[in-house]
C-alpha atoms as a PDB file:
ATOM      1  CA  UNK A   1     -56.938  21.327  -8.755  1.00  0.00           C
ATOM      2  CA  UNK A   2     -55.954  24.109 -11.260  1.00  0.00           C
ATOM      3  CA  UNK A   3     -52.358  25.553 -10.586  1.00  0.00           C
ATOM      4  CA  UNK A   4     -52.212  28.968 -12.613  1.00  0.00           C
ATOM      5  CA  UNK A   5     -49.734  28.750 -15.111  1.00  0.00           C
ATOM      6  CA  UNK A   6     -47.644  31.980 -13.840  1.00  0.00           C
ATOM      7  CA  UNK A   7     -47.412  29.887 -10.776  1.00  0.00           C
ATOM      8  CA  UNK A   8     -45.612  27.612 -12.462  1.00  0.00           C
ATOM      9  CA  UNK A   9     -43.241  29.639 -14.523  1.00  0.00           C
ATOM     10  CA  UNK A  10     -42.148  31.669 -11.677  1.00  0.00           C
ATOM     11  CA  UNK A  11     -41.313  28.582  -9.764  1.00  0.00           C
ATOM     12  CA  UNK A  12     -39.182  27.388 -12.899  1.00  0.00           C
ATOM     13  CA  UNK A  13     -37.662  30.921 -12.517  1.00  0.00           C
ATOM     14  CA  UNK A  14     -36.881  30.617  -9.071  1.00  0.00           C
ATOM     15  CA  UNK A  15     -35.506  27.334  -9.361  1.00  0.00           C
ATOM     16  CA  UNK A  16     -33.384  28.251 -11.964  1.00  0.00           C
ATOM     17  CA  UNK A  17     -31.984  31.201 -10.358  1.00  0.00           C
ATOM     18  CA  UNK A  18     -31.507  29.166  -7.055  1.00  0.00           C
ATOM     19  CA  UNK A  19     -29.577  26.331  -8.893  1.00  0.00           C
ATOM     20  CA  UNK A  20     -27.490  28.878 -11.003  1.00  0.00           C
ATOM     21  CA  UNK A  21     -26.112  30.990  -7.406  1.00  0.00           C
ATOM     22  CA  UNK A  22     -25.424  27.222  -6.197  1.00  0.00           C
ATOM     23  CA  UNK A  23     -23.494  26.732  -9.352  1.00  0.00           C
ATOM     24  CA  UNK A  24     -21.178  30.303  -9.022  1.00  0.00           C
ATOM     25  CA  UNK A  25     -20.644  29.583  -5.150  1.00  0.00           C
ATOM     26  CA  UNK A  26     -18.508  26.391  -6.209  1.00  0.00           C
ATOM     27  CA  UNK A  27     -19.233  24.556  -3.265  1.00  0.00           C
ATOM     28  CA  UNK A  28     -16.206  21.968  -2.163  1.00  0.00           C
ATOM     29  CA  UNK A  29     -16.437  18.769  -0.325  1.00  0.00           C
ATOM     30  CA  UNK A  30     -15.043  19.772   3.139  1.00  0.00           C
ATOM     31  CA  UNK A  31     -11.371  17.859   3.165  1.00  0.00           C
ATOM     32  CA  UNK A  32     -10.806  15.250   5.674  1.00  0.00           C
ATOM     33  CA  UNK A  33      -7.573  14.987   7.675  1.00  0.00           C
ATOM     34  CA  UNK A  34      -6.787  11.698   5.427  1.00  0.00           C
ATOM     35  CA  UNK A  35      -7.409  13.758   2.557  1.00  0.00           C
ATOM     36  CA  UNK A  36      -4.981  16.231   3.312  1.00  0.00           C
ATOM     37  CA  UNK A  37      -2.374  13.208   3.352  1.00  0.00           C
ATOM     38  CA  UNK A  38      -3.057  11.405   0.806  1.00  0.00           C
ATOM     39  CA  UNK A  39      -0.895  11.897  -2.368  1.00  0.00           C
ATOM     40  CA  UNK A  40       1.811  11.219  -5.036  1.00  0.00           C
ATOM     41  CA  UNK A  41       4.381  13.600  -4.713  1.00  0.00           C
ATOM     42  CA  UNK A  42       5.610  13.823  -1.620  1.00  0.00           C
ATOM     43  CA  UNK A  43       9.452  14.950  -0.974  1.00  0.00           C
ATOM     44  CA  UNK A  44      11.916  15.197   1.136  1.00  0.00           C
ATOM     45  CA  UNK A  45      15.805  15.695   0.684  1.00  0.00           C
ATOM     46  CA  UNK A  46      18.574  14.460   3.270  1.00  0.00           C
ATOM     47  CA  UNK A  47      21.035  17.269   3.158  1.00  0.00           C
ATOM     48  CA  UNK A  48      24.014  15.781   4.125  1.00  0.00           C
ATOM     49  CA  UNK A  49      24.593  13.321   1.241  1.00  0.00           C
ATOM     50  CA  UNK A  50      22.002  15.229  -0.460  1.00  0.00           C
ATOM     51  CA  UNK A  51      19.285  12.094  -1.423  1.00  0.00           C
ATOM     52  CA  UNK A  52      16.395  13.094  -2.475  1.00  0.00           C
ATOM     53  CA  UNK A  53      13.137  10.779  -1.978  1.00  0.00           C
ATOM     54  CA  UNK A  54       9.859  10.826  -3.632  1.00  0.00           C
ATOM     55  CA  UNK A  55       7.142   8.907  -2.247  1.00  0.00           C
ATOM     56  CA  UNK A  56       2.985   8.067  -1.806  1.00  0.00           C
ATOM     57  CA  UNK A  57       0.850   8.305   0.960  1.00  0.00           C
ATOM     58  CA  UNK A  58      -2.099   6.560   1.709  1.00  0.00           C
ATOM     59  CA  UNK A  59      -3.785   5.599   5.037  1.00  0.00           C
ATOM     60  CA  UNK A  60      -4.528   2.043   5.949  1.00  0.00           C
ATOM     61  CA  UNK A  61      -8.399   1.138   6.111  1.00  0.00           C
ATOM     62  CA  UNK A  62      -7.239  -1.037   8.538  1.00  0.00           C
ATOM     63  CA  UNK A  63      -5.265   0.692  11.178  1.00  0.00           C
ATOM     64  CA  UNK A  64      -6.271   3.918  10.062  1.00  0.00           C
ATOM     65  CA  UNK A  65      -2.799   5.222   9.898  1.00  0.00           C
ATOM     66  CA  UNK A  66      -0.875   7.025   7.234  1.00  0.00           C
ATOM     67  CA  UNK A  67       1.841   4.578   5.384  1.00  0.00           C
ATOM     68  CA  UNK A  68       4.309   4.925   2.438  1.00  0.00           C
ATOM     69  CA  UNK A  69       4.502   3.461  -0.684  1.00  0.00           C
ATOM     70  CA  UNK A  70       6.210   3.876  -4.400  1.00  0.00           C
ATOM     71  CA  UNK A  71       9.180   4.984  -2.743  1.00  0.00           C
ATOM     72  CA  UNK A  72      12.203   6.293  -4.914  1.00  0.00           C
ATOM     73  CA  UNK A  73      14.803   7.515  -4.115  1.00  0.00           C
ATOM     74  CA  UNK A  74      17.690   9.604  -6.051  1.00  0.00           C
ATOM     75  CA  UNK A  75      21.109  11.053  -5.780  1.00  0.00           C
ATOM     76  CA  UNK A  76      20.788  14.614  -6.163  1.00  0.00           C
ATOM     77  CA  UNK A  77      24.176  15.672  -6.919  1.00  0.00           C
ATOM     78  CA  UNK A  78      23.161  15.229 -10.837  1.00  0.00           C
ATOM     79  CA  UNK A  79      21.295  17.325 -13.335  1.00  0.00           C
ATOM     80  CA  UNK A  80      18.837  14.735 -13.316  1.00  0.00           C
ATOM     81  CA  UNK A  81      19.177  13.081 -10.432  1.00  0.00           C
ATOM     82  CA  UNK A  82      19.598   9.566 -10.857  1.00  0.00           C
ATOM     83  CA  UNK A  83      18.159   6.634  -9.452  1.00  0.00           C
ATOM     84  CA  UNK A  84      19.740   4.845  -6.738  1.00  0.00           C
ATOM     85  CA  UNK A  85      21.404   1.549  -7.341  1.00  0.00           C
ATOM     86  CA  UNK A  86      20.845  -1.114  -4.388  1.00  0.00           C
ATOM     87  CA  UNK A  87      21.662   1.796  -1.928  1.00  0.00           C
ATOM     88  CA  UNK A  88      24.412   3.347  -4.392  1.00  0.00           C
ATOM     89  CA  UNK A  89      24.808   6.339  -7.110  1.00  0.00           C
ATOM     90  CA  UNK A  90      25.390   4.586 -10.049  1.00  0.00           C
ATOM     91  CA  UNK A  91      27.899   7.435 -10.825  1.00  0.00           C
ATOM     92  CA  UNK A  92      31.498   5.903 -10.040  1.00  0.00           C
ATOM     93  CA  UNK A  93      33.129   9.215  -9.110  1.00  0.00           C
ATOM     94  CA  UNK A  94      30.097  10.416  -7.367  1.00  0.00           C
ATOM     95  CA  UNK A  95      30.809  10.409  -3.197  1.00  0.00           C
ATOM     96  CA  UNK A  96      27.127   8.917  -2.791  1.00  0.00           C
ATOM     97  CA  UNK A  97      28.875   6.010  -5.081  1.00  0.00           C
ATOM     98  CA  UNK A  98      31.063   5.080  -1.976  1.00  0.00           C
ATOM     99  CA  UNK A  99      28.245   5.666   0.699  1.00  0.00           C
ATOM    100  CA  UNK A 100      25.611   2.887   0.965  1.00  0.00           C
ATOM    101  CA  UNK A 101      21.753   4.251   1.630  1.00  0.00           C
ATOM    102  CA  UNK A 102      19.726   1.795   3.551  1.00  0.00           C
ATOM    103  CA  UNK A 103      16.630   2.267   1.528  1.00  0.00           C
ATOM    104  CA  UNK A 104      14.523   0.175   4.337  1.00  0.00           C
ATOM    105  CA  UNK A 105      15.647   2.534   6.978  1.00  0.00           C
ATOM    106  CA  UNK A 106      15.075   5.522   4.859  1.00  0.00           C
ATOM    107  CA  UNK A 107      11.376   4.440   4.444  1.00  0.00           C
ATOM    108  CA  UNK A 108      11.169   4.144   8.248  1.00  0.00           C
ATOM    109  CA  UNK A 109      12.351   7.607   8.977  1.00  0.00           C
ATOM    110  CA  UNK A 110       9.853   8.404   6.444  1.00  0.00           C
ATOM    111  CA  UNK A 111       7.138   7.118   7.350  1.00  0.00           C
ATOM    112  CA  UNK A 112       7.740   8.455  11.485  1.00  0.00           C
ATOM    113  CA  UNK A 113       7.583  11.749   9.908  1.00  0.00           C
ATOM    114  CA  UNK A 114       4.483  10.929   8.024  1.00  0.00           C
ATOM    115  CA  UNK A 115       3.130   9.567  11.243  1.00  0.00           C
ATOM    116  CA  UNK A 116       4.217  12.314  13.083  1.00  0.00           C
ATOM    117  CA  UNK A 117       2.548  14.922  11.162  1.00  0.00           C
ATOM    118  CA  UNK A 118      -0.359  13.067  11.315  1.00  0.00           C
ATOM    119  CA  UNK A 119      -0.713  12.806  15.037  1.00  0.00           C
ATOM    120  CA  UNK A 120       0.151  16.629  15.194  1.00  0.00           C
ATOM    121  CA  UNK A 121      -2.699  17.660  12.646  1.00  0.00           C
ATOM    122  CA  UNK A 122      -5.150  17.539  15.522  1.00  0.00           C
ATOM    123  CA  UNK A 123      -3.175  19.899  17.975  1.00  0.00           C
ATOM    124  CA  UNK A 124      -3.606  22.195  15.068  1.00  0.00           C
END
């Protein structure tokens, strides 16, 4: 079986076009709800002693829930803000310095939010 050769060049052609539209339409893998929780810079600031945490999310492959991880939190009332210390500002005249932060309760509150948001993201 002879295929004429213009046959075959104007399939190249075609293909060609068909793969360079697919290219300019920058198709995007549709994001999952784990994907839109999943991260590394998550942030949130308690405003009365004004601590600000910075934490991970991931979701458990085996309960299939969102969790918290790398979780660090800061005194905000410096320019940077600074570390905490076992629950305290390192800064001796700084008020946080007198007020201990429970970091394990603070990573609780956390992660209900977290958890929160993530059973809400389907009412959506």
């Amino acid at each position: 079986m002879n295929v004429p050769l213009y046959y075959i060049i104007l399939f190249i052609l075609i293909l060609g076009l068909f793969i360079w539209v697919l290219s300019k339409l920058n198709i995007t893998k549709v994001k999952t709800k784990k994907d839109h929780f999943i991260g590394d810079d998550y942030r949130y600031t308690f405003g009365d002693v004004n601590i600000l945490c910075r934490y991970s999310v991931g979701v458990s492959n085996y309960t299939g829930k969102p969790f918290i991880f790398n979780l660090k939190v800061y005194c905000n009332k410096h320019t940077p803000a600074l570390e905490l210390n076992e629950g305290y500002c390192s800064v001796r005249d700084c008020s946080n310095d007198k007020v201990y932060i429970d970091l394990f309760k603070v990573e609780k509150i956390l992660e209900a939010d977290i958890i929160h948001r993530w059973e809400e993201y389907d009412k959506k």
